[in-house]
N, C-alpha and C. Protein backbone atom coordinates (compact mmCIF):
# COMPACT_ATOMS: atom_id res chain seq x y z
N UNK A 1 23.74 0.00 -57.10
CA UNK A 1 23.71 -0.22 -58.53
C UNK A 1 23.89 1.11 -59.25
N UNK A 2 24.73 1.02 -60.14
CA UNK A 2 24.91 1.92 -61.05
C UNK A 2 24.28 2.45 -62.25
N UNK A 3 23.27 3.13 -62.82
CA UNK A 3 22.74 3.46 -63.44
C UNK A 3 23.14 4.44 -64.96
N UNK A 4 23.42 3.84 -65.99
CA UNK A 4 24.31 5.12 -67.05
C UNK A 4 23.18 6.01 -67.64
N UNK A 5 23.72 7.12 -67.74
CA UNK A 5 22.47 7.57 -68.12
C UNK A 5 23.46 8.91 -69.28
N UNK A 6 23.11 8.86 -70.52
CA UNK A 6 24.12 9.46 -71.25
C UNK A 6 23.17 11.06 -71.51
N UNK A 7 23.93 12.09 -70.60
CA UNK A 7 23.54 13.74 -70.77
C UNK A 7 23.53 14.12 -71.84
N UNK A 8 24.51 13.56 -72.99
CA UNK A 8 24.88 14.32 -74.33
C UNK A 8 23.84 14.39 -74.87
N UNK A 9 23.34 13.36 -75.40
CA UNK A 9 22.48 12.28 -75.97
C UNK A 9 20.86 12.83 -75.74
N UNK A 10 20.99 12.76 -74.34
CA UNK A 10 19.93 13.33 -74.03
C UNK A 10 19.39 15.06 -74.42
N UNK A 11 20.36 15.97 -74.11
CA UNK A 11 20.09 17.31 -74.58
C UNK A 11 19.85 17.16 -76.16
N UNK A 12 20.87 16.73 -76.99
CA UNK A 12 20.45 16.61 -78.34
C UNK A 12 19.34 16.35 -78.66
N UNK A 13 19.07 15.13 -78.31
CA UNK A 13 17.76 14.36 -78.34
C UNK A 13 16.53 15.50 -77.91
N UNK A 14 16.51 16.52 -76.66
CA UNK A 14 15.57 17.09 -77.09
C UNK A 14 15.92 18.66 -77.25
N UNK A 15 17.05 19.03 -78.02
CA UNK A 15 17.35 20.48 -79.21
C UNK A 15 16.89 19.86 -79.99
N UNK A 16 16.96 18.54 -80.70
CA UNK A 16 16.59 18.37 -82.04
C UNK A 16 14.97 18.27 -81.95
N UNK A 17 14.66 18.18 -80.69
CA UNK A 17 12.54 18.33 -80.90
C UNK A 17 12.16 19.61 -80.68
N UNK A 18 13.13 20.57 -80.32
CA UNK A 18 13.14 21.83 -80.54
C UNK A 18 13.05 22.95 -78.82
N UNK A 19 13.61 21.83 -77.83
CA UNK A 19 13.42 22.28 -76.93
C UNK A 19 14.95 23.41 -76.37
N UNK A 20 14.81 24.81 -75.61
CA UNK A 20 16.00 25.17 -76.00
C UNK A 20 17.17 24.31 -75.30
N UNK A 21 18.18 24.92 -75.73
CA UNK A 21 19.66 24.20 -74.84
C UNK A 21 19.10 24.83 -73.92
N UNK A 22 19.16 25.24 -73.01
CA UNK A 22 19.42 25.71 -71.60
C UNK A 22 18.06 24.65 -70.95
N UNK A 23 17.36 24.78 -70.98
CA UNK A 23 15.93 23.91 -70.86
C UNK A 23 16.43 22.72 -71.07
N UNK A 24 16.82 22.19 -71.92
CA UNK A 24 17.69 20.79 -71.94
C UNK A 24 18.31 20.27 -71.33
N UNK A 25 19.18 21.45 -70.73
CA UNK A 25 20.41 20.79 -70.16
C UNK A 25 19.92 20.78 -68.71
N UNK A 26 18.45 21.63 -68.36
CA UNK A 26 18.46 21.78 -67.29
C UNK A 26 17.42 20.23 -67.10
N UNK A 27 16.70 19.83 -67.89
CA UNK A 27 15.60 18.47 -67.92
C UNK A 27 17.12 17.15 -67.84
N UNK A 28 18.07 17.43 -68.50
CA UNK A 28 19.03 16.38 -68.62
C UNK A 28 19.59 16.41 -67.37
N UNK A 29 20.25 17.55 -66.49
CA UNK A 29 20.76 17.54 -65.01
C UNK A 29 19.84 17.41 -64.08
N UNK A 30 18.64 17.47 -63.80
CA UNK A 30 17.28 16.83 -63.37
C UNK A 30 16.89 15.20 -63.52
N UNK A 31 17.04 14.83 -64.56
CA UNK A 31 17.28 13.00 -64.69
C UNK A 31 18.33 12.48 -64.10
N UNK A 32 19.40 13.37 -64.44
CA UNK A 32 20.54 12.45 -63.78
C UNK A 32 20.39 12.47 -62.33
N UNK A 33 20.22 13.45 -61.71
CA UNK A 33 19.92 13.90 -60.17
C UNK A 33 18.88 12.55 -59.83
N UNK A 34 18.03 12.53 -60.65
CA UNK A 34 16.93 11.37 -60.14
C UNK A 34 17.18 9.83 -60.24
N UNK A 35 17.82 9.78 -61.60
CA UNK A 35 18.41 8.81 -61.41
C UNK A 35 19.76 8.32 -60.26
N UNK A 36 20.12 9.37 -60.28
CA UNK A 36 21.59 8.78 -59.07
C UNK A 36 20.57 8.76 -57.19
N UNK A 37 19.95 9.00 -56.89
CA UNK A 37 18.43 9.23 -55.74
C UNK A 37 17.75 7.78 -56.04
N UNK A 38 17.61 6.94 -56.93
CA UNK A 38 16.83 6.14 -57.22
C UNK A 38 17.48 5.33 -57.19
N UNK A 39 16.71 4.31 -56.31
CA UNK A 39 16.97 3.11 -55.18
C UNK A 39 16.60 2.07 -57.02
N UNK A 40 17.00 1.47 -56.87
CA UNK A 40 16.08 -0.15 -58.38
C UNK A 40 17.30 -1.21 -58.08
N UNK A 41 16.02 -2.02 -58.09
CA UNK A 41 16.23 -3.01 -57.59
C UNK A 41 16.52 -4.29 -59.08
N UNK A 42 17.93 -4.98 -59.30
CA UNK A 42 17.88 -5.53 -60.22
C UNK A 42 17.20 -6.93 -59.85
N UNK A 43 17.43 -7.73 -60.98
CA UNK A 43 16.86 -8.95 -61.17
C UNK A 43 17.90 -10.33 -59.87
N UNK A 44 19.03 -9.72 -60.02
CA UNK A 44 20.12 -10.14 -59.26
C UNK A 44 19.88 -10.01 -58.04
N UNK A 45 19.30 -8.76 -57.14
CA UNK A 45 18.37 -8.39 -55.70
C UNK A 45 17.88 -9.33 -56.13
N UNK A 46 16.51 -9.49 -56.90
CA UNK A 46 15.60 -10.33 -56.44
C UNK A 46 16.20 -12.00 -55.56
N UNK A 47 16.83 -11.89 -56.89
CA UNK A 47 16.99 -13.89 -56.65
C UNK A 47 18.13 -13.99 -54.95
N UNK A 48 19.09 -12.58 -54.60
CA UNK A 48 19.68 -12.53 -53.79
C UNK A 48 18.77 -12.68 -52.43
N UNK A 49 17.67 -11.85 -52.51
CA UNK A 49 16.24 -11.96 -51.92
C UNK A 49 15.46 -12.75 -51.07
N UNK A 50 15.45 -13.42 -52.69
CA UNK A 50 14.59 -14.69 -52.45
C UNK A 50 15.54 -16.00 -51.76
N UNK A 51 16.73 -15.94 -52.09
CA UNK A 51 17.49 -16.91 -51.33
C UNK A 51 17.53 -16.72 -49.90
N UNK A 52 17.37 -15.69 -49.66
CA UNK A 52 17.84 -15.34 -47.79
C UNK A 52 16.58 -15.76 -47.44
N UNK A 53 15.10 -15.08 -48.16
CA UNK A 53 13.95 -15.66 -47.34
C UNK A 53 13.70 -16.91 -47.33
N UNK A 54 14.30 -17.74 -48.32
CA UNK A 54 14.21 -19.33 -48.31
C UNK A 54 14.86 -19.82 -47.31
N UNK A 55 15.89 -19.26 -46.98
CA UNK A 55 16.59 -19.93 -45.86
C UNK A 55 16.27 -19.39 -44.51
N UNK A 56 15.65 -18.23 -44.30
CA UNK A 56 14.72 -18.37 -43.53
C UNK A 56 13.24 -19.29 -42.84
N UNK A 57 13.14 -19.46 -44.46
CA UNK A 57 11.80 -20.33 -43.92
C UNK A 57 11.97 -21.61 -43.35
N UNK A 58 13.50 -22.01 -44.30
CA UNK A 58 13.99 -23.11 -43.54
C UNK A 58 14.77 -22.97 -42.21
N UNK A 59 15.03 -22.38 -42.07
CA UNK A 59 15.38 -22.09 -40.41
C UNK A 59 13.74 -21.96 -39.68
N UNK A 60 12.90 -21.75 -39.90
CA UNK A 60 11.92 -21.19 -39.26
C UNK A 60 10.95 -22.93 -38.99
N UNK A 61 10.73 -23.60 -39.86
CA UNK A 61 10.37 -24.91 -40.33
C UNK A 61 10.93 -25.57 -39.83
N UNK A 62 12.88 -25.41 -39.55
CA UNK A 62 13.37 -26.55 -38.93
C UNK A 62 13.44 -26.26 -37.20
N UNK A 63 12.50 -24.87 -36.79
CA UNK A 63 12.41 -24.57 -34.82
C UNK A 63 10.89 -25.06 -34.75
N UNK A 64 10.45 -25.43 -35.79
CA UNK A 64 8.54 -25.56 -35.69
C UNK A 64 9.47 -27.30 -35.48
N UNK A 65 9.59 -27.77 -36.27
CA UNK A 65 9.80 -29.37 -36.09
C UNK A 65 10.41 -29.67 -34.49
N UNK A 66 12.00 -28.64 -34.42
CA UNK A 66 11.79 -29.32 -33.10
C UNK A 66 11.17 -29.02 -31.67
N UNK A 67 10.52 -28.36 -32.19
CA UNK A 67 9.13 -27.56 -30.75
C UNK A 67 7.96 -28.87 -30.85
N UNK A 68 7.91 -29.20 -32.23
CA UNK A 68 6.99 -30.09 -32.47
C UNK A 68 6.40 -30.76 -31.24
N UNK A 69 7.55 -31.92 -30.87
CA UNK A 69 7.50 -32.74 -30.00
C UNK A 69 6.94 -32.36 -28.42
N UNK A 70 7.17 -31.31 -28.50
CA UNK A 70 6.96 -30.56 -26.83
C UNK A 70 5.41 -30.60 -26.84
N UNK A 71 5.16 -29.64 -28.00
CA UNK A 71 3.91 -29.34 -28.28
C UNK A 71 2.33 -29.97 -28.48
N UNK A 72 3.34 -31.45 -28.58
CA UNK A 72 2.46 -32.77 -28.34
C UNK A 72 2.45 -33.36 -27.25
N UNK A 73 3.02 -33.09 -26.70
CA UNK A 73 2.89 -34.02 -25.31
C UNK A 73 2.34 -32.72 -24.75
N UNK A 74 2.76 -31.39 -24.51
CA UNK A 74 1.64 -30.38 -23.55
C UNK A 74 0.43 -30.45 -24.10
N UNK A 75 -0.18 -30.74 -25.49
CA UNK A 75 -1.54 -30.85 -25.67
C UNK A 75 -2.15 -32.58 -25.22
N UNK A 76 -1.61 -33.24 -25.10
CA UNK A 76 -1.89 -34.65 -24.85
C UNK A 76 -2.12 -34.47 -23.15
N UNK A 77 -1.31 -33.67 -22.60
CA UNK A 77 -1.24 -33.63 -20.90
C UNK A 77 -2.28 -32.58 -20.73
N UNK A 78 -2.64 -31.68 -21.66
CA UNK A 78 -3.66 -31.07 -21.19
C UNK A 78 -4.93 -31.97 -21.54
N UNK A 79 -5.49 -32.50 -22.63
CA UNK A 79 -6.32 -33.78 -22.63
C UNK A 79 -6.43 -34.69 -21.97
N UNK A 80 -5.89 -34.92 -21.34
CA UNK A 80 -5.93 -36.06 -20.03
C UNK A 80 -5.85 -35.58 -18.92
N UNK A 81 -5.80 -33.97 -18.59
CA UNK A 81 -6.01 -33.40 -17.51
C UNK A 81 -7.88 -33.12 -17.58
N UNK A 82 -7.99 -32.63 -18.56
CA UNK A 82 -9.34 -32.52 -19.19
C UNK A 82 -10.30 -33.94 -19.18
N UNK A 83 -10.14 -34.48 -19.46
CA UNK A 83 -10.82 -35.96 -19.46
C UNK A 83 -11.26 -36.63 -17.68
N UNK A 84 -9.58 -36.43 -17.03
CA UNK A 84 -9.63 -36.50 -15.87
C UNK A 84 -10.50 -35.67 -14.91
N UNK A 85 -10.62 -34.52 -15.24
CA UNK A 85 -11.44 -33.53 -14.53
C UNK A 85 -13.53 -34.30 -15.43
N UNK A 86 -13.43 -33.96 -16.51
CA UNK A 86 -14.48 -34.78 -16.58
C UNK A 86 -15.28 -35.72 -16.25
N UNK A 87 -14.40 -36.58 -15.94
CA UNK A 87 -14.55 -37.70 -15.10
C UNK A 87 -15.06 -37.86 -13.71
N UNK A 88 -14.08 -37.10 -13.24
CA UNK A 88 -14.01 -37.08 -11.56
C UNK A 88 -15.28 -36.12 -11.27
N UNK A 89 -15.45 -34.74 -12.24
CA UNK A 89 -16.84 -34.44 -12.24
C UNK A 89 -18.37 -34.97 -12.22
N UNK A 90 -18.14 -35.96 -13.41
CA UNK A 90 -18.97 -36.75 -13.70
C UNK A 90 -19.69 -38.10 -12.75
N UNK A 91 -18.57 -38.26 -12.28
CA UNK A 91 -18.63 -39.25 -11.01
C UNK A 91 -19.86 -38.61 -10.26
N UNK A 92 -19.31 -36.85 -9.29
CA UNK A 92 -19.72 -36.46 -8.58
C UNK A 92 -20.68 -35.98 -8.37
N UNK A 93 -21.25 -35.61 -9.86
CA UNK A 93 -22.43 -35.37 -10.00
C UNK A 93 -23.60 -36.81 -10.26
N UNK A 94 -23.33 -37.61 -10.96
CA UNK A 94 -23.98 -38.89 -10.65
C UNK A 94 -24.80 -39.24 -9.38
């Protein structure tokens, strides 16, 4: 992103508060330096942003759904491995 940043304008702006030219011009080539170094982020990033992480989440939401299914039957097979061992325990200690 491009940033304008008007030097003229600026030195005038502070000769006329009484600061000298040379001091001016050197506070005015110091802004611009910082400004052209300076990363900003517009409003346009954002929403560019926020679209990629949305479609992330939906990519991410649509590997949870289909793991889903797995993920139910290995907890169901571990519960009935569990129950089974309970059982057969339970027996043996009886």
């Amino acid at each position: 992103m491009v940033v304008t940043f008007d030097t003229l304008k600026f030195v005038e702006t502070l000769r006329e508060a009484g600061v000298p030219e040379a001091q001016a011009k050197a506070m005015s080539q110091a802004m611009r330096d910082a400004h052209e170094t300076a990363e900003l982020v517009t409003g346009r990033d954002l929403r560019e942003a926020t679209l990629t992480i949305g479609a992330e989440i939906q990519a991410l939401r649509a590997e949870v759904r289909a793991i889903e299914p797995r993920l139910t039957i290995r907890l169901g097979g571990i519960v009935v491995v569990a129950l089974g061992a309970f059982t057969a325990l339970s027996k043996w200690i009886a």
